[in-house]
N, C-alpha and C. Protein backbone atom coordinates (compact mmCIF):
# COMPACT_ATOMS: atom_id res chain seq x y z
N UNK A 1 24.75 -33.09 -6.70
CA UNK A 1 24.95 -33.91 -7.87
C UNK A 1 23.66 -33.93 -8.68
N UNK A 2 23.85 -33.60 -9.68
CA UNK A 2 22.53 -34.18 -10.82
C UNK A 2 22.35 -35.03 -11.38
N UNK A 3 21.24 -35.69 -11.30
CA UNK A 3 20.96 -37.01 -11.92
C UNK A 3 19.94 -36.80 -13.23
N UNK A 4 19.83 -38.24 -14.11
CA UNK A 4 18.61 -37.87 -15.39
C UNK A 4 17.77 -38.99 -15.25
N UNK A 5 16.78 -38.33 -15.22
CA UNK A 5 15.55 -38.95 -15.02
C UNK A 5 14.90 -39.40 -16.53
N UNK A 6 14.58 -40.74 -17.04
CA UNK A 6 13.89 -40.86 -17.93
C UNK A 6 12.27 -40.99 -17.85
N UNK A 7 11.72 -40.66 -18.27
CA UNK A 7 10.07 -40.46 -18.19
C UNK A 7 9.52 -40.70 -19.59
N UNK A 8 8.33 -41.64 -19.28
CA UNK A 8 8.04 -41.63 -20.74
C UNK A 8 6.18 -41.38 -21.02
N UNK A 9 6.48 -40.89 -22.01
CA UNK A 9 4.82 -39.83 -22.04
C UNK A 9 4.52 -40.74 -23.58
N UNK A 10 3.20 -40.65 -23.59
CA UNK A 10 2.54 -40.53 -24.89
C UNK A 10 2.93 -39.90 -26.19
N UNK A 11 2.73 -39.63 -27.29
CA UNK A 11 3.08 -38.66 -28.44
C UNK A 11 2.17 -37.78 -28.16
N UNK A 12 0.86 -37.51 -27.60
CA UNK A 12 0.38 -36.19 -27.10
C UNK A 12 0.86 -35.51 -25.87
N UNK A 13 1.25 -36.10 -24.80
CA UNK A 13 2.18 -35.48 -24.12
C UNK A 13 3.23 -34.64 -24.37
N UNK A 14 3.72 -35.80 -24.82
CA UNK A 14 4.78 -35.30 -25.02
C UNK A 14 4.90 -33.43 -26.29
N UNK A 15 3.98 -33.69 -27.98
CA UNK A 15 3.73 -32.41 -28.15
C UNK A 15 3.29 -31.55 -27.52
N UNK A 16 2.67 -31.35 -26.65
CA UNK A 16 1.63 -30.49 -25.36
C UNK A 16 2.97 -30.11 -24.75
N UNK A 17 3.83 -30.88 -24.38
CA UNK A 17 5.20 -30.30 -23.78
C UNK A 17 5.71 -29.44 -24.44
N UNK A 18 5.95 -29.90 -25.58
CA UNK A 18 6.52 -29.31 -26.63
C UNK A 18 6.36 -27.83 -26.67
N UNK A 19 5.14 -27.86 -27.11
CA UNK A 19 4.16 -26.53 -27.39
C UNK A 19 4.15 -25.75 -26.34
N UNK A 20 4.44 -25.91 -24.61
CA UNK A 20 4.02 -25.44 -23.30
C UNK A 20 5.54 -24.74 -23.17
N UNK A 21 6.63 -25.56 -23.89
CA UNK A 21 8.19 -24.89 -23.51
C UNK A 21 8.27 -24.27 -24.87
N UNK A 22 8.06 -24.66 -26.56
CA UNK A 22 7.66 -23.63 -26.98
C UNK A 22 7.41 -22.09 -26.95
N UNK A 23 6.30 -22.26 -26.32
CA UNK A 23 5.59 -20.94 -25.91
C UNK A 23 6.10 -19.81 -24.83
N UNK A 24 6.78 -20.32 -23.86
CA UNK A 24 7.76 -19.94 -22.87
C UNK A 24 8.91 -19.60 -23.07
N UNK A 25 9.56 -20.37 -24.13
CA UNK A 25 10.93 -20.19 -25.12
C UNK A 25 11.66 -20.67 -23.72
N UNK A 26 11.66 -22.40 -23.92
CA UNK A 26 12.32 -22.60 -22.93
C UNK A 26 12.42 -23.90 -23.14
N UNK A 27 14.17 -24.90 -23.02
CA UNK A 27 13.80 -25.57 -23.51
C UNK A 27 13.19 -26.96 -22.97
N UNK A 28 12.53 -28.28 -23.22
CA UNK A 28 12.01 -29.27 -22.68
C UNK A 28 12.88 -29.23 -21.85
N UNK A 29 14.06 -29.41 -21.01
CA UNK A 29 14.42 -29.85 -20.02
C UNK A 29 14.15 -28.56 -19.20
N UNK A 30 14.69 -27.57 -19.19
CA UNK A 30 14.15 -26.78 -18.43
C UNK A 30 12.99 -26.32 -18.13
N UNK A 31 11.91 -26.74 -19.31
CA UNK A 31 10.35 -26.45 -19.06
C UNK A 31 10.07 -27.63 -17.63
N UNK A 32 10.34 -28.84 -18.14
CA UNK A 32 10.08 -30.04 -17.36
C UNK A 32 10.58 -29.59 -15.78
N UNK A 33 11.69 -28.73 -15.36
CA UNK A 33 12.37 -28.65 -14.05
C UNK A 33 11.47 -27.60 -13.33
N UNK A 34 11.60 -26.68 -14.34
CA UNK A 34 10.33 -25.83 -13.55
C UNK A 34 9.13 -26.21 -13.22
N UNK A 35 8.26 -27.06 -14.31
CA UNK A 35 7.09 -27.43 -13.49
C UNK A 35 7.49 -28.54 -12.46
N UNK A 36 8.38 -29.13 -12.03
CA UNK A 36 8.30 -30.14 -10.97
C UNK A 36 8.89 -29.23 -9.86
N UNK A 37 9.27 -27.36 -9.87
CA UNK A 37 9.95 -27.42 -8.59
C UNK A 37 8.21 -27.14 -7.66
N UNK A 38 9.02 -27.46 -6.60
CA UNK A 38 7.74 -27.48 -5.11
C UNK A 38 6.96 -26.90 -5.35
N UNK A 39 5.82 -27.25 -4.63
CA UNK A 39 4.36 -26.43 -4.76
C UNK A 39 4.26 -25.28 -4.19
N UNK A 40 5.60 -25.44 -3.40
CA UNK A 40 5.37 -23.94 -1.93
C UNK A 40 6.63 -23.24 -2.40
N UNK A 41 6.50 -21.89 -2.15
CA UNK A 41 8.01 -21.04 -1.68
C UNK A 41 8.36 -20.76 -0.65
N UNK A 42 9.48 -20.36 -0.62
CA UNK A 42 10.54 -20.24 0.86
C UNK A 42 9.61 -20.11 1.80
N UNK A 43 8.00 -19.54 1.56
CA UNK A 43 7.67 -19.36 2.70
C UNK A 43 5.98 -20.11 3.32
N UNK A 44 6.28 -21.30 2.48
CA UNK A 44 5.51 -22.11 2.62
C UNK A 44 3.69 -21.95 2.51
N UNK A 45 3.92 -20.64 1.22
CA UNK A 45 2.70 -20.08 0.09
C UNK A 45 2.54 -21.19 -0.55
N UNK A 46 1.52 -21.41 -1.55
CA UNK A 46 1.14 -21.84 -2.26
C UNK A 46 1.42 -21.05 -3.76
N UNK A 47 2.59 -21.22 -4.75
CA UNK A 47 2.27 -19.72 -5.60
C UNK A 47 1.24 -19.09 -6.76
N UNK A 48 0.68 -20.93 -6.98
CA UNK A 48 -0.60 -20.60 -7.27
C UNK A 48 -1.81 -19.87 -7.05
N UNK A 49 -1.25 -20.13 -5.98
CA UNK A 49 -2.66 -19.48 -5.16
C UNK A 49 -2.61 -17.98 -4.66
N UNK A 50 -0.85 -17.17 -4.75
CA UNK A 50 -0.41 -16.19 -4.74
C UNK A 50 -0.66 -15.44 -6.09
N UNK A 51 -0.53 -16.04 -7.47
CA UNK A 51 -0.42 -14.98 -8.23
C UNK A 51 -1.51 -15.60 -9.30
N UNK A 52 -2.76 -16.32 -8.99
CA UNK A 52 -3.67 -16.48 -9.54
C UNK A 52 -3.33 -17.31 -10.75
N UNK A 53 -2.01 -17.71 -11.50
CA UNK A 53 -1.92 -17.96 -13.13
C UNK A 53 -1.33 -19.33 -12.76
N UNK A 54 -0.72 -19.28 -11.70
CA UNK A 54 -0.36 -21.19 -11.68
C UNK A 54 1.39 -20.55 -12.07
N UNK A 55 1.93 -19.59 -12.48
CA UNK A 55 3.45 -19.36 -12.60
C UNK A 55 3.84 -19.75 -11.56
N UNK A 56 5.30 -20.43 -12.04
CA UNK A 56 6.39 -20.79 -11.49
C UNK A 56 6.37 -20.05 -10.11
N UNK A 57 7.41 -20.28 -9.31
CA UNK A 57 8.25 -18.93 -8.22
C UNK A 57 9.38 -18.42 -9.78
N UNK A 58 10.15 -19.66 -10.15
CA UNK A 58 11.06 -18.62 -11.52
C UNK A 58 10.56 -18.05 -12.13
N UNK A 59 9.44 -18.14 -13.11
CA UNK A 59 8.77 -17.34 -13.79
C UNK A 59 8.26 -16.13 -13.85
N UNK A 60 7.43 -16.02 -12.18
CA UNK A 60 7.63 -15.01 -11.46
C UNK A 60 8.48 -14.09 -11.22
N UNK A 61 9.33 -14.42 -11.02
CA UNK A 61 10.59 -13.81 -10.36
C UNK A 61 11.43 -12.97 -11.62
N UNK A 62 11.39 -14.27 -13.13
CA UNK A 62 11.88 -12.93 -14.27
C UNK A 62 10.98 -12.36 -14.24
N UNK A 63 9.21 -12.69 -14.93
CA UNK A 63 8.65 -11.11 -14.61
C UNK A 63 8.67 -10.06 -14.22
N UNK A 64 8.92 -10.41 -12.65
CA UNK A 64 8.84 -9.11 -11.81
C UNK A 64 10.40 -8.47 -11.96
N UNK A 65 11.33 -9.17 -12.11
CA UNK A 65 12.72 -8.48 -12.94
C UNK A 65 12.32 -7.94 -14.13
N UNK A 66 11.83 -8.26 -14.86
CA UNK A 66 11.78 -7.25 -16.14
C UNK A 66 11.27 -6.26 -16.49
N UNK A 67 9.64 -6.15 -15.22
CA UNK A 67 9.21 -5.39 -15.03
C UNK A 67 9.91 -3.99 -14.47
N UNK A 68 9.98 -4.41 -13.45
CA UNK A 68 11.38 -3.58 -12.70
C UNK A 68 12.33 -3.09 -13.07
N UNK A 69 12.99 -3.52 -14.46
CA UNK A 69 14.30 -3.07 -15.04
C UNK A 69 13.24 -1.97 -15.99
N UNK A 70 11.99 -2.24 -16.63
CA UNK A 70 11.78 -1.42 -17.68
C UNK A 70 10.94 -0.53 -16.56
N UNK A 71 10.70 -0.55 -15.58
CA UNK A 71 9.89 0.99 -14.88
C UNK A 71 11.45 1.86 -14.39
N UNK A 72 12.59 1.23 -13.96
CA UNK A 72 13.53 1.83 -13.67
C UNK A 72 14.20 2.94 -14.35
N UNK A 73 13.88 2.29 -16.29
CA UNK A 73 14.29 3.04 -16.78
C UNK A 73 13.57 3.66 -17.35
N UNK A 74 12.15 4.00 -17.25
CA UNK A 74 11.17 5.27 -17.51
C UNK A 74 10.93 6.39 -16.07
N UNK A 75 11.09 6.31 -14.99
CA UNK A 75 11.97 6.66 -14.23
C UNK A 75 12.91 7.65 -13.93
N UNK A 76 14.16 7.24 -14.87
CA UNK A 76 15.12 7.24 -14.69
C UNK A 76 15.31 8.69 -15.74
N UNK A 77 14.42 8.55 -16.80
CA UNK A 77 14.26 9.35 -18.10
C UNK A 77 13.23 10.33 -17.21
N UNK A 78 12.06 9.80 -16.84
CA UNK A 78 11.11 11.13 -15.99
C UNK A 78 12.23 12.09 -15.12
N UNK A 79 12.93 11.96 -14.43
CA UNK A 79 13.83 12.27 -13.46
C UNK A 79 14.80 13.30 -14.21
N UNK A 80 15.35 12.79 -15.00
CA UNK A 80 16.64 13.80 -15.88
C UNK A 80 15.46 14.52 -16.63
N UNK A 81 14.14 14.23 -17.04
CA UNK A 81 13.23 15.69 -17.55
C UNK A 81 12.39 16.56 -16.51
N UNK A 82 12.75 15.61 -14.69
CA UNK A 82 12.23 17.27 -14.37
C UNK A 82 13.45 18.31 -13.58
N UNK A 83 14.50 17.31 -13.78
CA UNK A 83 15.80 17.92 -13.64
C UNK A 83 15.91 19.30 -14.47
N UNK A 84 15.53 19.14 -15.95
CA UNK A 84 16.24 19.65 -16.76
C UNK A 84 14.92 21.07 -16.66
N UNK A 85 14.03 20.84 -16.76
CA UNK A 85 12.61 21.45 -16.09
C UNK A 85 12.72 22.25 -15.19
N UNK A 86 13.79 22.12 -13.77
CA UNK A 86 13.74 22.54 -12.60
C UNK A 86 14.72 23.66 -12.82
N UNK A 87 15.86 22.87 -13.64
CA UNK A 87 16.98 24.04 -14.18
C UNK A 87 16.19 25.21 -14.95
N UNK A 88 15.73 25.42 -15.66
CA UNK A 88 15.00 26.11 -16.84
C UNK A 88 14.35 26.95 -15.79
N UNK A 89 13.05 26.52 -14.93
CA UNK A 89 12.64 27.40 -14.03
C UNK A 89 13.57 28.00 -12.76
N UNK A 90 14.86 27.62 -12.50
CA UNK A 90 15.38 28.73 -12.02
C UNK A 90 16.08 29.92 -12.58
N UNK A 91 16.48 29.40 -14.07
CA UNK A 91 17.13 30.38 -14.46
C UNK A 91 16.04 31.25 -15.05
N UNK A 92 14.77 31.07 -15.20
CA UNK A 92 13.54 31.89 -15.69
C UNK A 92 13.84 32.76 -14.47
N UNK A 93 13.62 32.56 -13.40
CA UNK A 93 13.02 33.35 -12.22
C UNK A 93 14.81 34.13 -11.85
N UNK A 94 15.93 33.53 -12.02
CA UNK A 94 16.94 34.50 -12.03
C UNK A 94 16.83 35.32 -12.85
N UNK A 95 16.84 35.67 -13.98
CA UNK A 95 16.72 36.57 -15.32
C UNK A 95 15.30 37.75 -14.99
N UNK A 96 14.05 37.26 -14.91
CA UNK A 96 13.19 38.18 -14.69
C UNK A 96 13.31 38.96 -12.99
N UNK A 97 14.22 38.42 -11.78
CA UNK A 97 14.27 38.95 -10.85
C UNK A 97 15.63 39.90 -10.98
N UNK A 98 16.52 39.31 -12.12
CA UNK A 98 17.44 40.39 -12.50
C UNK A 98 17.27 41.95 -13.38
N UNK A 99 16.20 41.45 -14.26
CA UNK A 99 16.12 42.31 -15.53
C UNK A 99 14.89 43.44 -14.76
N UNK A 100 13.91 42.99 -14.17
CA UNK A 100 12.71 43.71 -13.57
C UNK A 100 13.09 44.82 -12.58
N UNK A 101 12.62 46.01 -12.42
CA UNK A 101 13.00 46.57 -11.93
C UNK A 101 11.82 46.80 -10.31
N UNK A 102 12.52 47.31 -9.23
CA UNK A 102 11.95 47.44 -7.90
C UNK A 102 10.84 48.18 -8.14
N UNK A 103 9.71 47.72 -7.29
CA UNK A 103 8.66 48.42 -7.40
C UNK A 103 8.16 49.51 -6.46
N UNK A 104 8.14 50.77 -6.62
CA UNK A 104 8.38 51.73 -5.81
C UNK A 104 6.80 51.55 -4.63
N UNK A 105 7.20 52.06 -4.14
CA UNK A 105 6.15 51.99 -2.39
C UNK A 105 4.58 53.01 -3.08
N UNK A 106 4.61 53.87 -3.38
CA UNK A 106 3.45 54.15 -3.87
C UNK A 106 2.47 53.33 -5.11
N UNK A 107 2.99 52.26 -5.23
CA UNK A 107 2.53 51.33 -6.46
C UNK A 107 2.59 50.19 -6.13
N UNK A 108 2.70 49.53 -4.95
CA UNK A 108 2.63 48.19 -4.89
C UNK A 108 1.34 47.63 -4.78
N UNK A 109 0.49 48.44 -4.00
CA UNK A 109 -1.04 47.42 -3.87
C UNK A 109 -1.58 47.51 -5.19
N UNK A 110 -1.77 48.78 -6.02
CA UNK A 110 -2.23 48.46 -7.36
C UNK A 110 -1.20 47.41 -8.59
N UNK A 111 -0.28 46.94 -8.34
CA UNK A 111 1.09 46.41 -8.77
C UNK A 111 0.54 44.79 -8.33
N UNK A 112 0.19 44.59 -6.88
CA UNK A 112 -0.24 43.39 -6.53
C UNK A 112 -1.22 42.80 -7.08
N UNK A 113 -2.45 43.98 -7.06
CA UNK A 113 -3.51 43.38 -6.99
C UNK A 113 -3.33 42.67 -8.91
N UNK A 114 -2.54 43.79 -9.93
CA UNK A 114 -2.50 43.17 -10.70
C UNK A 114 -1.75 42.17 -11.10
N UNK A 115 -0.56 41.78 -10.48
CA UNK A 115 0.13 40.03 -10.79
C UNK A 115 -0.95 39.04 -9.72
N UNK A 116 -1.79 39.73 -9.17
CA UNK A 116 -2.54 38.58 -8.77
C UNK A 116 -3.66 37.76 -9.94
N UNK A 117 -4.18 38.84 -10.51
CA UNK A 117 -5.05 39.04 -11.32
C UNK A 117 -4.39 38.04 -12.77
N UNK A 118 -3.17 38.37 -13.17
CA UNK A 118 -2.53 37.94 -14.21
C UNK A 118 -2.06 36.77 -13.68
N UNK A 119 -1.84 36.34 -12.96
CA UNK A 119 -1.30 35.10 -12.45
C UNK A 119 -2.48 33.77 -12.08
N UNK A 120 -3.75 34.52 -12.05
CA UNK A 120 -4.70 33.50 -11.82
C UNK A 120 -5.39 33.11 -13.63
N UNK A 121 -4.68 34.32 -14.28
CA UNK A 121 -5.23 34.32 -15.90
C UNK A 121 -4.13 32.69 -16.22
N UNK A 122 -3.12 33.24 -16.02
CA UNK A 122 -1.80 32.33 -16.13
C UNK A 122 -2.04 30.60 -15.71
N UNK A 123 -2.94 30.77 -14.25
CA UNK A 123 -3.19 29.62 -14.02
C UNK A 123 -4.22 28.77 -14.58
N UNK A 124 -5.07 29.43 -15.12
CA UNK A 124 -6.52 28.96 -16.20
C UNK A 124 -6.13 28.75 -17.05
N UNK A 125 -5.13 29.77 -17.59
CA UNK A 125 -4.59 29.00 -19.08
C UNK A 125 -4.01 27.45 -18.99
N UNK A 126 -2.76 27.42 -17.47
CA UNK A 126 -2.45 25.98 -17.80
C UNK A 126 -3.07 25.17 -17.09
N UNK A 127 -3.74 25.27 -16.29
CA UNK A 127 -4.90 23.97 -16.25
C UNK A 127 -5.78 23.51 -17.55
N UNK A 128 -6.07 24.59 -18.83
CA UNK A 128 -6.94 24.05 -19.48
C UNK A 128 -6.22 23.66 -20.94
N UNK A 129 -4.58 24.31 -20.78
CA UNK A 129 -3.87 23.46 -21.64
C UNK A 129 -3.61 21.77 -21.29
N UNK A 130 -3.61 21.49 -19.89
CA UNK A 130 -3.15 20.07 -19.54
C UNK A 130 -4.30 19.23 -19.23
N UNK A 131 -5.23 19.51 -19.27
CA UNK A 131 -6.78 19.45 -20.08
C UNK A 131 -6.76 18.58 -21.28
N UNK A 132 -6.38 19.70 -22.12
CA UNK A 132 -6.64 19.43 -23.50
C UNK A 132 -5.59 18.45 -24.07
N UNK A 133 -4.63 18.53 -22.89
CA UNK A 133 -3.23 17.50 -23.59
C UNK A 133 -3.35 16.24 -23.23
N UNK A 134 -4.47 16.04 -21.40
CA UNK A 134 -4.65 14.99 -21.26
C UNK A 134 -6.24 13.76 -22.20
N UNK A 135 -6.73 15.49 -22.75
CA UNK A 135 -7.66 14.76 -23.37
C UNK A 135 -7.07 13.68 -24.35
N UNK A 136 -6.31 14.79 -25.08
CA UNK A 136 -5.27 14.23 -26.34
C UNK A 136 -4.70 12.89 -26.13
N UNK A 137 -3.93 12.49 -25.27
CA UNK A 137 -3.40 11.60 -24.66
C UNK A 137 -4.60 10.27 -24.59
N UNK A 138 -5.45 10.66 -23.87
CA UNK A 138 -6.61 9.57 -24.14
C UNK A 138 -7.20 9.03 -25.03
N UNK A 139 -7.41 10.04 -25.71
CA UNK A 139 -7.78 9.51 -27.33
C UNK A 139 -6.77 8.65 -28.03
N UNK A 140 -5.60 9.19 -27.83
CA UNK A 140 -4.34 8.33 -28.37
C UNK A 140 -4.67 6.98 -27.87
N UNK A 141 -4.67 6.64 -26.40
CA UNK A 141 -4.29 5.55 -25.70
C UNK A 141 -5.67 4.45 -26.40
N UNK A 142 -7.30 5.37 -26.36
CA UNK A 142 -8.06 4.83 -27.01
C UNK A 142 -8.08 4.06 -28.42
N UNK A 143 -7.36 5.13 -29.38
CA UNK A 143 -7.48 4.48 -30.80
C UNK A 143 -6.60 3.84 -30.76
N UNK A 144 -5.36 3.54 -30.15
CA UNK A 144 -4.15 2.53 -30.11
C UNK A 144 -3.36 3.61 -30.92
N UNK A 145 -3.17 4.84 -30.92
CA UNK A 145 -1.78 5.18 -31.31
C UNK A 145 -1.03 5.96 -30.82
N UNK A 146 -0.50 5.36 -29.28
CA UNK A 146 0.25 5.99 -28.36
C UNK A 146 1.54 5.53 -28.34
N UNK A 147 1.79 5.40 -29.44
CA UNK A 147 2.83 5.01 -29.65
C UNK A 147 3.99 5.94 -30.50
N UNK A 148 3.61 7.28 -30.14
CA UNK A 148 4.07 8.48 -30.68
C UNK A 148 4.13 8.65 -32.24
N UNK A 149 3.10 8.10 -33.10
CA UNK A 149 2.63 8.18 -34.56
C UNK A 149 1.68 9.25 -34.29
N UNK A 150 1.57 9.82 -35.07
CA UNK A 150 -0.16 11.29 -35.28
C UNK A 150 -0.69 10.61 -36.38
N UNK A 151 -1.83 10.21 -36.22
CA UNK A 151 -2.95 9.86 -36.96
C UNK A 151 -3.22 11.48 -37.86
């Protein structure tokens, strides 16, 4: 059963309330319920003293839901692009193992030694493209425009 409690505050209190559920977008009665629930959670923490800011256990709890819903769905998007990534490199390596022709027995060590050779060219190139992309990226994150605008 719920009961109503009358309480009576000052006119600065009471705005300070105001302003505290305000700010939370929440309204006085529900600001007021949350700060009176218990000092402890289920597991007899302190949650102050757990998450440093003095939040609720509710408050908490949407946070870490919202958090959670928006990493789920970056995620979720990383995942279907290395899907689509993984597809692309098999059908690369079907097509050039189709189209290429066998390499005859008198030509393989000079044949090796050169896809070794080209393949370590291959690998310098993209280490120092993802280099230059992570430089890129930093600078973005630095000037604040990572927010997919080009300065």
């Amino acid at each position: 059963m719920r009961r109503k409690l009358q309480v009576y505050l000052t006119d600065e209190e009471l705005a300070q309330l105001k302003r505290c559920a305000a700010g939370r977008r929440q309204s006085l009665s529900c600001y007021a319920k949350e700060r009176l629930a218990p000092d402890q959670d289920e597991d007899g923490a302190d949650p102050a003293a757990l998450n440093g800011r003095g939040l609720s256990p509710a408050a908490e709890r949407r946070l870490a839901d919202s958090v959670r819903k928006a990493v789920a769905v970056r995620v979720d998007s990383l995942a279907e692009n290395l899907r689509t990534v993984m597809v692309m490199l098999d059908q690369l390596v079907r097509s050039t193992l189709t189209h290429l022709p066998e390499i005859p027995a008198a030509e393989q060590k000079e044949r090796l030694a050169a896809g070794e050779r080209r393949h370590r060219g291959w690998q310098q190139e993209v280490e120092s493209l993802l280099r230059q992309l992570r430089a890129e990226a930093d600078g973005d994150q630095r000037s604040g425009t990572g927010n997919g605008a080009h300065a």
